[in-house]
N, C-alpha and C. Protein backbone atom coordinates (compact mmCIF):
# COMPACT_ATOMS: atom_id res chain seq x y z
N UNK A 1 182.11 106.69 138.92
CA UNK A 1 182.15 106.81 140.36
C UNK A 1 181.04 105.92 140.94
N UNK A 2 181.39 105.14 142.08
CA UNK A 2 180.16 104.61 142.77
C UNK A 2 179.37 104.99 143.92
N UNK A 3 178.73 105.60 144.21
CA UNK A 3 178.11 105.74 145.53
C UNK A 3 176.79 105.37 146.01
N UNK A 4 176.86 104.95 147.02
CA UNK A 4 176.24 103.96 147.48
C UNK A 4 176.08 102.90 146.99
N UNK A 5 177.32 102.04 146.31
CA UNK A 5 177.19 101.39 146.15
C UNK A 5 176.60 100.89 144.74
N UNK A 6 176.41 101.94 143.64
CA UNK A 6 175.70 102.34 142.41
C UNK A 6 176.87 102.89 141.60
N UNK A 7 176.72 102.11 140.72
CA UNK A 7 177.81 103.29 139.77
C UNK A 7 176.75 104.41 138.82
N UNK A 8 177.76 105.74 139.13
CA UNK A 8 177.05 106.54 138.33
C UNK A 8 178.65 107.19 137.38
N UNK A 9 178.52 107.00 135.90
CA UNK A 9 179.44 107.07 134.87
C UNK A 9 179.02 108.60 134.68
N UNK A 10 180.33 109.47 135.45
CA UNK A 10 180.41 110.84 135.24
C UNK A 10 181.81 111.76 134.45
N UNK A 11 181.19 112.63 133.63
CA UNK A 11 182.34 113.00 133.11
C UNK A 11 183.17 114.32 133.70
N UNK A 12 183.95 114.21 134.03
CA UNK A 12 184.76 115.15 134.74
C UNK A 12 186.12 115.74 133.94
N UNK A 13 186.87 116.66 133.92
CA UNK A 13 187.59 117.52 133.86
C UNK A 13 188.61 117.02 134.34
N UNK A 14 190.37 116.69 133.52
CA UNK A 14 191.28 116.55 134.73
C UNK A 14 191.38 116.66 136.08
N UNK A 15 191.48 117.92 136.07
CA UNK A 15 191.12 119.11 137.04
C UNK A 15 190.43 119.09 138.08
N UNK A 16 189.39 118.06 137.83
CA UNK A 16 188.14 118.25 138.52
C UNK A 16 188.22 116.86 139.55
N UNK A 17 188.88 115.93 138.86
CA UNK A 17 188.87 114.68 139.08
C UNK A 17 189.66 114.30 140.59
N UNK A 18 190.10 114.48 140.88
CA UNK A 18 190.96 114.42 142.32
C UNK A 18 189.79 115.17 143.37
N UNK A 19 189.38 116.41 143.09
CA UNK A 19 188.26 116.36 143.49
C UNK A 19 186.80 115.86 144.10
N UNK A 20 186.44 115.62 142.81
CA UNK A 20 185.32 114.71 143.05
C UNK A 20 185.41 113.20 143.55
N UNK A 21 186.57 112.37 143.40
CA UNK A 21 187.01 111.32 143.77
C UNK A 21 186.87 111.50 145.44
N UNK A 22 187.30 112.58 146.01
CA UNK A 22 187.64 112.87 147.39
C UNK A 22 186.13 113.25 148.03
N UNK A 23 185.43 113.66 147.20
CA UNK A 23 184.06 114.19 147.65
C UNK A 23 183.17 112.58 147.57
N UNK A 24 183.43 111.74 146.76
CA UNK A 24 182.55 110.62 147.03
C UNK A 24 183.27 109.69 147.69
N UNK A 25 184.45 109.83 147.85
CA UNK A 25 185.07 108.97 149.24
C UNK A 25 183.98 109.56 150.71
N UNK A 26 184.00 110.80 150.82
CA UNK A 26 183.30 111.39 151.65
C UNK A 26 181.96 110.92 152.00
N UNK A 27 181.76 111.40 150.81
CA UNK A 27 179.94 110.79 150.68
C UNK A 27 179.43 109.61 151.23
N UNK A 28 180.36 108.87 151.02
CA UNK A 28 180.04 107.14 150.74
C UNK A 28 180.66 107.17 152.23
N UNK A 29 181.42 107.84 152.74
CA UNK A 29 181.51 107.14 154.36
C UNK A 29 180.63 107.80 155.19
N UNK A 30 179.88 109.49 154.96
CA UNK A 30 178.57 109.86 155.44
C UNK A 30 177.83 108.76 155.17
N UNK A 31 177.22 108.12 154.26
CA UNK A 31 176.33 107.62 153.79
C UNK A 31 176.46 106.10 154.93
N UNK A 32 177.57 105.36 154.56
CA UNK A 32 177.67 104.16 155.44
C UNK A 32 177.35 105.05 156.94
N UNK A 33 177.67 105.71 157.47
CA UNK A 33 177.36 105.93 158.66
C UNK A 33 175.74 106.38 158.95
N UNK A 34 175.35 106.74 158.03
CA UNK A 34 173.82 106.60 158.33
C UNK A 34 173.12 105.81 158.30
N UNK A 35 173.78 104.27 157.62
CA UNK A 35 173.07 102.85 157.24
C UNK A 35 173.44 102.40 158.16
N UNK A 36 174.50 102.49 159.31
CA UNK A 36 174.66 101.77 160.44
C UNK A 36 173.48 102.89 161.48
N UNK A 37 173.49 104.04 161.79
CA UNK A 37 172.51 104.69 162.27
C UNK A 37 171.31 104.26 162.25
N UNK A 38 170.48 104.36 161.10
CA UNK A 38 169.16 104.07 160.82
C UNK A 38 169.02 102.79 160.08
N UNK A 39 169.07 101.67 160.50
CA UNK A 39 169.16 100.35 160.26
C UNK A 39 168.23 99.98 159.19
N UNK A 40 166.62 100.98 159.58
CA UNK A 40 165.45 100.56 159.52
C UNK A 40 165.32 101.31 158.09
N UNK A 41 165.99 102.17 157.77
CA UNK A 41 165.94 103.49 156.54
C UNK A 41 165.98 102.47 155.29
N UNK A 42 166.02 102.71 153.95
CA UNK A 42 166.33 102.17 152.52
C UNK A 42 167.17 102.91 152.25
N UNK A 43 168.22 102.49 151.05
CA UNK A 43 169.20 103.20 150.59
C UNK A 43 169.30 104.56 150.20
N UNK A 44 168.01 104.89 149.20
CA UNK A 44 167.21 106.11 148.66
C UNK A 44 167.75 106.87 150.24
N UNK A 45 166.71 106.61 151.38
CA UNK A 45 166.43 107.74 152.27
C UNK A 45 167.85 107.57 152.81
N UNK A 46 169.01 107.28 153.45
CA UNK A 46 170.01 107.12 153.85
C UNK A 46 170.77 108.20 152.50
N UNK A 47 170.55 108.24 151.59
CA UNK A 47 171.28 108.69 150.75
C UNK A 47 171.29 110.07 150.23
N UNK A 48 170.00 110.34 150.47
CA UNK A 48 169.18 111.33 150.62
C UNK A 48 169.32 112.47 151.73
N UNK A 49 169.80 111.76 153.06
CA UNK A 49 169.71 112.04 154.15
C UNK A 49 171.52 112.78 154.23
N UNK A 50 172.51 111.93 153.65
CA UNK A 50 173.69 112.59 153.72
C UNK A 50 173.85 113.35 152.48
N UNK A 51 173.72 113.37 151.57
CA UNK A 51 173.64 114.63 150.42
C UNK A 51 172.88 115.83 150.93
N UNK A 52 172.28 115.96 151.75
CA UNK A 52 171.25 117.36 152.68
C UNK A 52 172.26 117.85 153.56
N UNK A 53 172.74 116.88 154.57
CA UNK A 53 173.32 116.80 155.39
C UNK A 53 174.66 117.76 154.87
N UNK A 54 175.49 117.29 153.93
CA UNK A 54 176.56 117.66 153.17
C UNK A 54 176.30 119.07 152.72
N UNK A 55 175.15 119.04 151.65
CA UNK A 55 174.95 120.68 151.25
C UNK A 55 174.90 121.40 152.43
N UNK A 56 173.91 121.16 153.44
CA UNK A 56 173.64 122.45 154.58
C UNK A 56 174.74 122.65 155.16
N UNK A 57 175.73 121.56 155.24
CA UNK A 57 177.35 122.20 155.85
C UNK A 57 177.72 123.08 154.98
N UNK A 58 177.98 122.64 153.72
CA UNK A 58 178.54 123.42 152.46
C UNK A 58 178.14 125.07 152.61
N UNK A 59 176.34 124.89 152.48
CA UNK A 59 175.78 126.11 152.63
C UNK A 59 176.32 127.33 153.52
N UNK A 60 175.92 126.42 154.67
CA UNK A 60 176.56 127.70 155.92
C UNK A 60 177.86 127.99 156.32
N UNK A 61 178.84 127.04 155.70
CA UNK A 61 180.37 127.24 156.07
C UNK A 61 180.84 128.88 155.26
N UNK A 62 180.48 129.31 154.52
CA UNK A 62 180.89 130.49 154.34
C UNK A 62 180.78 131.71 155.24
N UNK A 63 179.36 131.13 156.45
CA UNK A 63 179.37 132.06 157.48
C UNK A 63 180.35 132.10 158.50
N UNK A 64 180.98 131.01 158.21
CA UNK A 64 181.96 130.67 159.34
C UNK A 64 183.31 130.12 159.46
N UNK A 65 183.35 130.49 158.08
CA UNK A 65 185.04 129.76 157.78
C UNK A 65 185.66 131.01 157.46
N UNK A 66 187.10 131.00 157.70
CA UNK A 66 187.87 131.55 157.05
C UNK A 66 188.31 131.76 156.08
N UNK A 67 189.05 132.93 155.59
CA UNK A 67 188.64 133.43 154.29
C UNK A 67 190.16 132.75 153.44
N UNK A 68 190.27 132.12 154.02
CA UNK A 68 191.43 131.42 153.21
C UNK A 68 191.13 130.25 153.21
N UNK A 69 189.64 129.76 153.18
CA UNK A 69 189.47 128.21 153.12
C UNK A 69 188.25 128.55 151.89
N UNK A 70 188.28 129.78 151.81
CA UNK A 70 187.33 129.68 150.18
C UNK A 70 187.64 129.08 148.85
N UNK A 71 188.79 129.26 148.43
CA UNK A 71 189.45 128.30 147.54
C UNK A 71 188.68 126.95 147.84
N UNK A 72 189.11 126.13 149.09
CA UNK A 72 188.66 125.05 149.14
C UNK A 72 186.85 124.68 149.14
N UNK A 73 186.01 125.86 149.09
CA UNK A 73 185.26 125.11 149.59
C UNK A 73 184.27 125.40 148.32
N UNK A 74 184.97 126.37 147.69
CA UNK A 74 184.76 126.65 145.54
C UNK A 74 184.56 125.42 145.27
N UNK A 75 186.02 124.91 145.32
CA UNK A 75 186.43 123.25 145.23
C UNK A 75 185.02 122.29 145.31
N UNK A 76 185.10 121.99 146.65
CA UNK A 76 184.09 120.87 146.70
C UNK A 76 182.71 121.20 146.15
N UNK A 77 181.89 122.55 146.25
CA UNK A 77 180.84 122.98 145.81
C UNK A 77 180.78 122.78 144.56
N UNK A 78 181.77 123.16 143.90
CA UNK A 78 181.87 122.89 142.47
C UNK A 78 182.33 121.23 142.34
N UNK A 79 182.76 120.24 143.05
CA UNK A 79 182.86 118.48 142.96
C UNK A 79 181.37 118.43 143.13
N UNK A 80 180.78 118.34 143.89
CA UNK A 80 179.22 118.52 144.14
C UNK A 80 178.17 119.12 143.25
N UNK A 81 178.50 119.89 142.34
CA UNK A 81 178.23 119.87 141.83
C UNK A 81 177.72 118.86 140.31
N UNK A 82 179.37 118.80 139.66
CA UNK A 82 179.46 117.75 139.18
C UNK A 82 179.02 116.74 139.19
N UNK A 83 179.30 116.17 140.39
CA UNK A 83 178.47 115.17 140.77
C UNK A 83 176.97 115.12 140.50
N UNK A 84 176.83 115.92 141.32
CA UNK A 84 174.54 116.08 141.21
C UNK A 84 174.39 115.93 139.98
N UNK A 85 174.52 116.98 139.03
CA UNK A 85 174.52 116.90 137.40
C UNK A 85 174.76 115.38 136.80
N UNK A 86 175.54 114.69 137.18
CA UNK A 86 175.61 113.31 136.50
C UNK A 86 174.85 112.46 137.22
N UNK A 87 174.54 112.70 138.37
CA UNK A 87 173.29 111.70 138.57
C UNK A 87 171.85 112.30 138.09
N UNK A 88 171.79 113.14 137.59
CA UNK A 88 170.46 113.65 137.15
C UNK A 88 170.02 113.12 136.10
């Protein structure tokens, strides 16, 4: 997978893979939108800045989503996961 522009070689799960593909499509267009935002930022902090950004939605959407969007949001928490783990 590449994001930001970096490849990071992650191993994923069939299963998992449609997933996480969809979560760093995501990422990577948060991310470009913060490099047009903060012109002045480096990649690190831009990158940094939408992975926070992403969890604290993640975080608090259980206060406020519906209970039939839990499935989905297992889903991405667990792509996000994945993810973090292989860039570590």
């Amino acid at each position: 997978m590449v994001v930001a522009g970096r490849p990071y070689p992650l191993r994923v799960e069939a299963r998992e893979e449609e997933d996480v593909r969809a979560l760093v499509k995501e990422i990577n267009e948060r991310f470009n939108d913060f490099q047009i935002r903060y012109a002045d930022k480096d990649t690190q902090d831009c990158l940094v800045m939408t992975l926070l950004t992403y969890a604290d939605e993640l975080r608090s959407a259980p206060n406020t989503m519906d209970t039939s969007l839990e499935g989905e949001l297992a889903n991405r928490l667990k792509a996000l996961d994945v993810l973090v783990e292989g860039m570590l």
